[in-house]
C-alpha atoms as a PDB file:
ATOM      1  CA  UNK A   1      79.775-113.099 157.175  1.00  0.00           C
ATOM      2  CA  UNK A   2      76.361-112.903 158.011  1.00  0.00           C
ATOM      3  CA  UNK A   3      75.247-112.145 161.586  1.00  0.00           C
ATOM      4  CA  UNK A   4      74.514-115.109 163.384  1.00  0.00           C
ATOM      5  CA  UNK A   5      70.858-115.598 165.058  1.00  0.00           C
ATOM      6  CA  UNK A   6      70.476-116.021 168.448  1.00  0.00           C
ATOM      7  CA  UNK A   7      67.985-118.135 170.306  1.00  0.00           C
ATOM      8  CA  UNK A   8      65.790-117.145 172.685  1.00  0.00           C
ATOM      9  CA  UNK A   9      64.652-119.620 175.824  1.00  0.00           C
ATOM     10  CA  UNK A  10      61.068-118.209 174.418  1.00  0.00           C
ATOM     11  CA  UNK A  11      62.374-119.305 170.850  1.00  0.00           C
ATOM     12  CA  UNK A  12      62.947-123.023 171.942  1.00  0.00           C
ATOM     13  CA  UNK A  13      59.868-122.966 174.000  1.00  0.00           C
ATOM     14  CA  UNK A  14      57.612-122.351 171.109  1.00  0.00           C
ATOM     15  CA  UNK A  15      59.311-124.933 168.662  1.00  0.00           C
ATOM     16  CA  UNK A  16      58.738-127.590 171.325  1.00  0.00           C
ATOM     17  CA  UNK A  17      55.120-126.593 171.522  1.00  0.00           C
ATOM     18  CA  UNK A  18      54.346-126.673 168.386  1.00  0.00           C
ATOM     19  CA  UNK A  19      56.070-130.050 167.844  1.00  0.00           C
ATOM     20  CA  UNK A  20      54.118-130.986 170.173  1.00  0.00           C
ATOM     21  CA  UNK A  21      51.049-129.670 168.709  1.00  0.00           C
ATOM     22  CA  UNK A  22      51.711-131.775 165.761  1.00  0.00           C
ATOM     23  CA  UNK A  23      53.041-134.730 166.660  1.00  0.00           C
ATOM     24  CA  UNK A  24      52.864-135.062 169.791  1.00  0.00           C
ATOM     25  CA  UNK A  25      55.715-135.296 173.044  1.00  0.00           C
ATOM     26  CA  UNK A  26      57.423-138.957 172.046  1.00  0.00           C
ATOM     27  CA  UNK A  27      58.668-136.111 169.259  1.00  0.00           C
ATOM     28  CA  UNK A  28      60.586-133.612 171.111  1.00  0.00           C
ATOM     29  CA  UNK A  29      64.359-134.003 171.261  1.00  0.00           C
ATOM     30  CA  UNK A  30      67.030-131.874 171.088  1.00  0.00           C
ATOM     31  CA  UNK A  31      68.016-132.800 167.769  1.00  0.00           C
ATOM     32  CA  UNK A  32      64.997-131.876 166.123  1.00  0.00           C
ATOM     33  CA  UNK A  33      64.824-128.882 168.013  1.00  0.00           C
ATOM     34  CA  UNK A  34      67.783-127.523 166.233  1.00  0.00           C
ATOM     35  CA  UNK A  35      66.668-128.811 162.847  1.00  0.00           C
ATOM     36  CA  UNK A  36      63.638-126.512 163.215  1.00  0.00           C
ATOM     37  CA  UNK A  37      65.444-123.559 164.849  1.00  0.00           C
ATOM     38  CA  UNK A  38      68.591-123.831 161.732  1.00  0.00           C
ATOM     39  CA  UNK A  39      71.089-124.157 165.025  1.00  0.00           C
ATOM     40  CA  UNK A  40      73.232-126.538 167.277  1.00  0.00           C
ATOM     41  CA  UNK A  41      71.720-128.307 170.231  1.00  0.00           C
ATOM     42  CA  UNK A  42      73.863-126.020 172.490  1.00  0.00           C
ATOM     43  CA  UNK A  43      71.276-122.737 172.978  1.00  0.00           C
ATOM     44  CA  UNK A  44      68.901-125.540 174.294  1.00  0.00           C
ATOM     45  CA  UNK A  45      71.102-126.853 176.998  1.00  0.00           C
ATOM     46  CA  UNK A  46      72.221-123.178 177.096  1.00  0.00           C
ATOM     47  CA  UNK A  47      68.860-122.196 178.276  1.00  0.00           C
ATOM     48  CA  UNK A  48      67.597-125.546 179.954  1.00  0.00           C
ATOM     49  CA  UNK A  49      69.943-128.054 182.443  1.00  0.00           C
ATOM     50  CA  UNK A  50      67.483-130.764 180.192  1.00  0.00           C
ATOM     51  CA  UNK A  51      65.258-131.570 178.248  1.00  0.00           C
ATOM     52  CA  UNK A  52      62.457-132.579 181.229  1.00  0.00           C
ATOM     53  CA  UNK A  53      63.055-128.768 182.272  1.00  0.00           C
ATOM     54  CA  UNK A  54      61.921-127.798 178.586  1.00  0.00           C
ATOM     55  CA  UNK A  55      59.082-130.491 178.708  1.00  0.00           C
ATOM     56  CA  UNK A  56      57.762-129.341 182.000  1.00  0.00           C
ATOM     57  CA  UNK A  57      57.263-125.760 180.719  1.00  0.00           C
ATOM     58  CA  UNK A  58      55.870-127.219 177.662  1.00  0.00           C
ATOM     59  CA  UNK A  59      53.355-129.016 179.539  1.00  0.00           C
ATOM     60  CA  UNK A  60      52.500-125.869 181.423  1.00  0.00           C
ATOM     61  CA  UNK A  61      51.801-124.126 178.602  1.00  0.00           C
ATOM     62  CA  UNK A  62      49.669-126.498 177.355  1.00  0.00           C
ATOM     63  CA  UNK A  63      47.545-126.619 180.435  1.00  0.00           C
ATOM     64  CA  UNK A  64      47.124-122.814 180.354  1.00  0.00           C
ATOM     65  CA  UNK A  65      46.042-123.491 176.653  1.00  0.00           C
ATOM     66  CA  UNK A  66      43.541-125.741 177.780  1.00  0.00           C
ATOM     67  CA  UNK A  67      42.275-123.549 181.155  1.00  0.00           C
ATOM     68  CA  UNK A  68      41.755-120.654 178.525  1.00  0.00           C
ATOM     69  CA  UNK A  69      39.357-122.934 176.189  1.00  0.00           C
ATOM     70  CA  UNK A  70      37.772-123.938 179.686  1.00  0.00           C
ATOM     71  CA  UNK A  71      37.112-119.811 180.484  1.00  0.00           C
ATOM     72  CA  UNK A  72      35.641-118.499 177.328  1.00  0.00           C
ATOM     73  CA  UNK A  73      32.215-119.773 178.394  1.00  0.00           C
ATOM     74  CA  UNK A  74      32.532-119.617 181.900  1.00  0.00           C
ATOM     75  CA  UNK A  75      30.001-116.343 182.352  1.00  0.00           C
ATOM     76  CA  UNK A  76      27.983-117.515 179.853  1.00  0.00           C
ATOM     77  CA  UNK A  77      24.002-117.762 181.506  1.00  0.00           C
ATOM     78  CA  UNK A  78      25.098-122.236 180.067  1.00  0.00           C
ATOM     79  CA  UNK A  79      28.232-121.787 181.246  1.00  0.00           C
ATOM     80  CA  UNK A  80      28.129-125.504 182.704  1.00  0.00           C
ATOM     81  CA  UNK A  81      27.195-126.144 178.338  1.00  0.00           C
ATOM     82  CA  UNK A  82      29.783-124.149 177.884  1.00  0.00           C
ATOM     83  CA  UNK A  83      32.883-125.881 179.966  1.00  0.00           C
ATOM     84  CA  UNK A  84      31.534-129.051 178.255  1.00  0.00           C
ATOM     85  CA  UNK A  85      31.899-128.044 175.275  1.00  0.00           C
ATOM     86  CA  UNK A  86      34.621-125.884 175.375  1.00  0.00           C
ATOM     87  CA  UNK A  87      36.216-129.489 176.745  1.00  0.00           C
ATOM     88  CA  UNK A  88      35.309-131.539 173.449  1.00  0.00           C
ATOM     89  CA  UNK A  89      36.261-128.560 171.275  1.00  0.00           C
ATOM     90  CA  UNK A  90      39.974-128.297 172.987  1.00  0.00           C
ATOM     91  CA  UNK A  91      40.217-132.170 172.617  1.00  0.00           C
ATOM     92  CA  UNK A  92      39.128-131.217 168.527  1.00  0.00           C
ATOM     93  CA  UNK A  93      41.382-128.020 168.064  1.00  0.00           C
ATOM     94  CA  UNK A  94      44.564-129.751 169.706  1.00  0.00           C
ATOM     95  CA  UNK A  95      44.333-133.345 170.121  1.00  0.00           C
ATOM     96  CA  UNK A  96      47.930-133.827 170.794  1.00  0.00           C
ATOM     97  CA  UNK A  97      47.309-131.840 173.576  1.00  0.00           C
ATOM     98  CA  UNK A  98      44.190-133.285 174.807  1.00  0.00           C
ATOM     99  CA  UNK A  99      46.243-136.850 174.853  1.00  0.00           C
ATOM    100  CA  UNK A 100      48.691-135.471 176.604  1.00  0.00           C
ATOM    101  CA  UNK A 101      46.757-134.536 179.453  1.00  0.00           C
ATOM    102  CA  UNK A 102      43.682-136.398 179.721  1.00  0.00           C
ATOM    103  CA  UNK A 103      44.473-139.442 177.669  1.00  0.00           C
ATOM    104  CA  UNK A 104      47.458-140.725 180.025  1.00  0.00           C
ATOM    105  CA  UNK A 105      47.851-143.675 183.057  1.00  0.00           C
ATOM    106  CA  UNK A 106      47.043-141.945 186.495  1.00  0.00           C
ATOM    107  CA  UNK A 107      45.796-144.275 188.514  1.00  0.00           C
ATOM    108  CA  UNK A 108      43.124-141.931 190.055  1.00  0.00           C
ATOM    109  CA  UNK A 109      39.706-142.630 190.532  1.00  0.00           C
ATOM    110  CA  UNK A 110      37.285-140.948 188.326  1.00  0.00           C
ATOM    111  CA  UNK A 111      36.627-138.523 190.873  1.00  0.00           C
ATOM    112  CA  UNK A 112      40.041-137.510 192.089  1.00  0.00           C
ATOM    113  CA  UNK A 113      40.321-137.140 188.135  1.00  0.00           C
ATOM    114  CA  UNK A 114      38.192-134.806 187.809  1.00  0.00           C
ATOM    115  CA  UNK A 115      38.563-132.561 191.368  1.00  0.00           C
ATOM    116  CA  UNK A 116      42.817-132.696 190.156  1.00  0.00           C
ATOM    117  CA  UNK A 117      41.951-130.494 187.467  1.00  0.00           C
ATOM    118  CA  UNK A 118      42.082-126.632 189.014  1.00  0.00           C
ATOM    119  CA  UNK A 119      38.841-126.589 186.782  1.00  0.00           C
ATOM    120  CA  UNK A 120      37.083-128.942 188.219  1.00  0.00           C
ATOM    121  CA  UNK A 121      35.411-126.875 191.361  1.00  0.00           C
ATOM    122  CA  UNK A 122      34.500-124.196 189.103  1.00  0.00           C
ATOM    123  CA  UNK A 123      32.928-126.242 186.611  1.00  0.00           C
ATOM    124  CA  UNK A 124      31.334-128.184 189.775  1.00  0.00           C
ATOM    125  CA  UNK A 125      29.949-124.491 191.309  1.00  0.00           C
ATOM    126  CA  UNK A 126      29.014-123.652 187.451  1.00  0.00           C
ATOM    127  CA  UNK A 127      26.731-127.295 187.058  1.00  0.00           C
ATOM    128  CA  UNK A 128      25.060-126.493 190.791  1.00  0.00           C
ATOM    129  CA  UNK A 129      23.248-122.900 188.670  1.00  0.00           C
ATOM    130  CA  UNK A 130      21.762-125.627 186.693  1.00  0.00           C
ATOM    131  CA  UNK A 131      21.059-127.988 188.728  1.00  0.00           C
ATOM    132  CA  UNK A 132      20.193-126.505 192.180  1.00  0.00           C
ATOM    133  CA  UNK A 133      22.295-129.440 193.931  1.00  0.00           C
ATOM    134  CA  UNK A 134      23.976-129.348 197.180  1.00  0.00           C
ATOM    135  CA  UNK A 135      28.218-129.107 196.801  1.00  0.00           C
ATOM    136  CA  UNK A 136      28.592-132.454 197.133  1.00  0.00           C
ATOM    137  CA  UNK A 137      25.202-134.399 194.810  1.00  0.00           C
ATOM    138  CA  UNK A 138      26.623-132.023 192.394  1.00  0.00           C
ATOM    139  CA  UNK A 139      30.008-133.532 192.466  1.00  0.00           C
ATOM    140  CA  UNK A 140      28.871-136.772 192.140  1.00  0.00           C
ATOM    141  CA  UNK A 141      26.214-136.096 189.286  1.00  0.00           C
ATOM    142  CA  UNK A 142      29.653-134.579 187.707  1.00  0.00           C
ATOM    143  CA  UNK A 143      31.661-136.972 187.446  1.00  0.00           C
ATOM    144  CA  UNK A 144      28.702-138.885 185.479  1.00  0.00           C
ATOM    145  CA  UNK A 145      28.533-136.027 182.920  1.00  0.00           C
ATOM    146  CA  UNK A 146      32.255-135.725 182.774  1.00  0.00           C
ATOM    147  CA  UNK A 147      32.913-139.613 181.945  1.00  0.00           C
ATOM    148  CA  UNK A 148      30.198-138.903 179.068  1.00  0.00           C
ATOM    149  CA  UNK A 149      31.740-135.590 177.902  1.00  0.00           C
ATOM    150  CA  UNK A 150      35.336-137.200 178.253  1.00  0.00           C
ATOM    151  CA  UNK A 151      34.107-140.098 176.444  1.00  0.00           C
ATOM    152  CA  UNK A 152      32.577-137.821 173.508  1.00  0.00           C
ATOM    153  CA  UNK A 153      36.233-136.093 173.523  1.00  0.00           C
ATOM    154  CA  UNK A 154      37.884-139.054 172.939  1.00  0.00           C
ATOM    155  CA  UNK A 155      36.052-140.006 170.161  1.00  0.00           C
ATOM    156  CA  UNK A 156      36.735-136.264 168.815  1.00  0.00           C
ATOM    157  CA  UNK A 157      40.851-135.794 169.656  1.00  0.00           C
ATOM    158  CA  UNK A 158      41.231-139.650 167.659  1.00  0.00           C
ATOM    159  CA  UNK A 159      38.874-138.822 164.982  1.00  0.00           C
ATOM    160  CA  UNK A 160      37.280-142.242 165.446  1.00  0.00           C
ATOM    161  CA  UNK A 161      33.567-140.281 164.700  1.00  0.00           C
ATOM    162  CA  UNK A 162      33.108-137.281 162.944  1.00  0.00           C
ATOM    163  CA  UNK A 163      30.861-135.115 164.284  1.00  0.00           C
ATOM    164  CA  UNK A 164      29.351-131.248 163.818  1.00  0.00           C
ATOM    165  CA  UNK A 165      29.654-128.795 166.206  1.00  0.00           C
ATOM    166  CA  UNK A 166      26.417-128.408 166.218  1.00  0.00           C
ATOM    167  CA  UNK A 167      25.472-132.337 167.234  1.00  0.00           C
ATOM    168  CA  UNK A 168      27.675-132.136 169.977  1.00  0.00           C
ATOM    169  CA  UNK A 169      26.111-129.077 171.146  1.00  0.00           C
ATOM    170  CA  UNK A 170      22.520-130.833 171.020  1.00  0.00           C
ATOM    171  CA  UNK A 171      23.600-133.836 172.112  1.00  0.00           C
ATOM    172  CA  UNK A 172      25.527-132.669 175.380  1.00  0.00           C
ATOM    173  CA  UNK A 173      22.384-130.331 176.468  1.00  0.00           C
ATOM    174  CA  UNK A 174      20.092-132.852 175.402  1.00  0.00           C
ATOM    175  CA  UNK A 175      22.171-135.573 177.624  1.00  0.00           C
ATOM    176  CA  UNK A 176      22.942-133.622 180.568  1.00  0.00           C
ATOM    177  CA  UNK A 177      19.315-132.730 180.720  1.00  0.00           C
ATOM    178  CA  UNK A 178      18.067-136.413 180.637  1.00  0.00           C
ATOM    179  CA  UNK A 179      20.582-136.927 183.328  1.00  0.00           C
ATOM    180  CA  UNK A 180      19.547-134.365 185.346  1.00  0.00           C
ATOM    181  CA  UNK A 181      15.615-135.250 185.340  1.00  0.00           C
ATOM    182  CA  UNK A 182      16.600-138.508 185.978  1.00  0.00           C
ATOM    183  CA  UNK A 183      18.921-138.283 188.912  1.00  0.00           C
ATOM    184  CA  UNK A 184      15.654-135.939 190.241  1.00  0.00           C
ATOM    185  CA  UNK A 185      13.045-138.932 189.795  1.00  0.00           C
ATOM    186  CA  UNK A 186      15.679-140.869 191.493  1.00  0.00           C
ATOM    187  CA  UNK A 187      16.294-139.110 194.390  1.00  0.00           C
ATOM    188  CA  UNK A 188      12.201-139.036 194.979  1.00  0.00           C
ATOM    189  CA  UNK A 189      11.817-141.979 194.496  1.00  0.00           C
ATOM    190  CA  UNK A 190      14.127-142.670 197.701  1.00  0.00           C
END
């Protein structure tokens, strides 16, 4: 008789995440845990009291996924570009993901939205190079960029437009630009 296989904690974790990746949480069960791994449900509940255990570290992986698509441009000399895009390109690469945890109900304002994410003062500190705003303008002229970057991400992670990389590069430089000039005439004008 052949040797039986055993299954790692790390073994169940990465079936979950890439179920996940795929298809998305609503598909994670025990069940079809096993079905991928060839084994009974009972190394999952071996290695987790439950299923929200597994789905928590899931989740946490996923952020981390996200947080390193965030930090590839970060010391770029664009590295506010960068975030941005590195944003729309994670909601492209793994829209499951993106869904998952920027597509949900949470009640916050747009601004407690954005400053939740552990991202969101870097990216804020990152935008203020460009810029030359105080802390706090540059949090606010953030948020504006972020609802139009979200916005563009959406459109990406459900494939409602198709889009090059290079357009979205253009057009979120191009954008942020016009935004910036005009939040300048603005505050001149006052």
């Amino acid at each position: 008789m052949p040797p039986v296989r055993k299954i790692s904690k790390q073994d169940i974790i990465d079936c979950a995440y890439e179920i996940v990746k795929a298809e998305g949480f609503a598909h994670v069960n025990s069940r079809r845990i096993a079905k991928e791994l060839n084994c009974s449900i009972q190394p999952i509940f071996h290695n987790f009291q439950s299923m929200e255990e597994l789905n928590k570290i899931v989740h946490q992986k996923i952020y981390e996924e996200y947080q390193e698509y965030m930090m590839k441009g970060k010391d770029l000399e664009k590295s506010y570009k960068q975030m941005g895009l590195g944003y729309i390109k994670f909601a492209k690469d793994y829209p499951e993901f993106f869904k998952i945890l920027f597509m949900q109900k949470t009640n916050l304002d747009a601004e407690c939205f954005v400053m939740n994410d552990v991202m969101g003062d870097d990216i804020i500190k990152a935008g203020q190079k460009l810029t030359h705003f105080s802390y706090q303008e540059q949090k606010k002229f953030h948020v504006k960029v972020w609802i139009f970057t979200h916005g563009l991400a959406c459109l990406v992670a459900t494939k409602t437009i198709k889009i090059k990389d290079e357009e979205l590069d253009l057009l979120l430089e191009n954008t942020v630009r016009e935004m910036v000039t005009g939040y300048k005439i603005k505050e001149e004008i006052q």
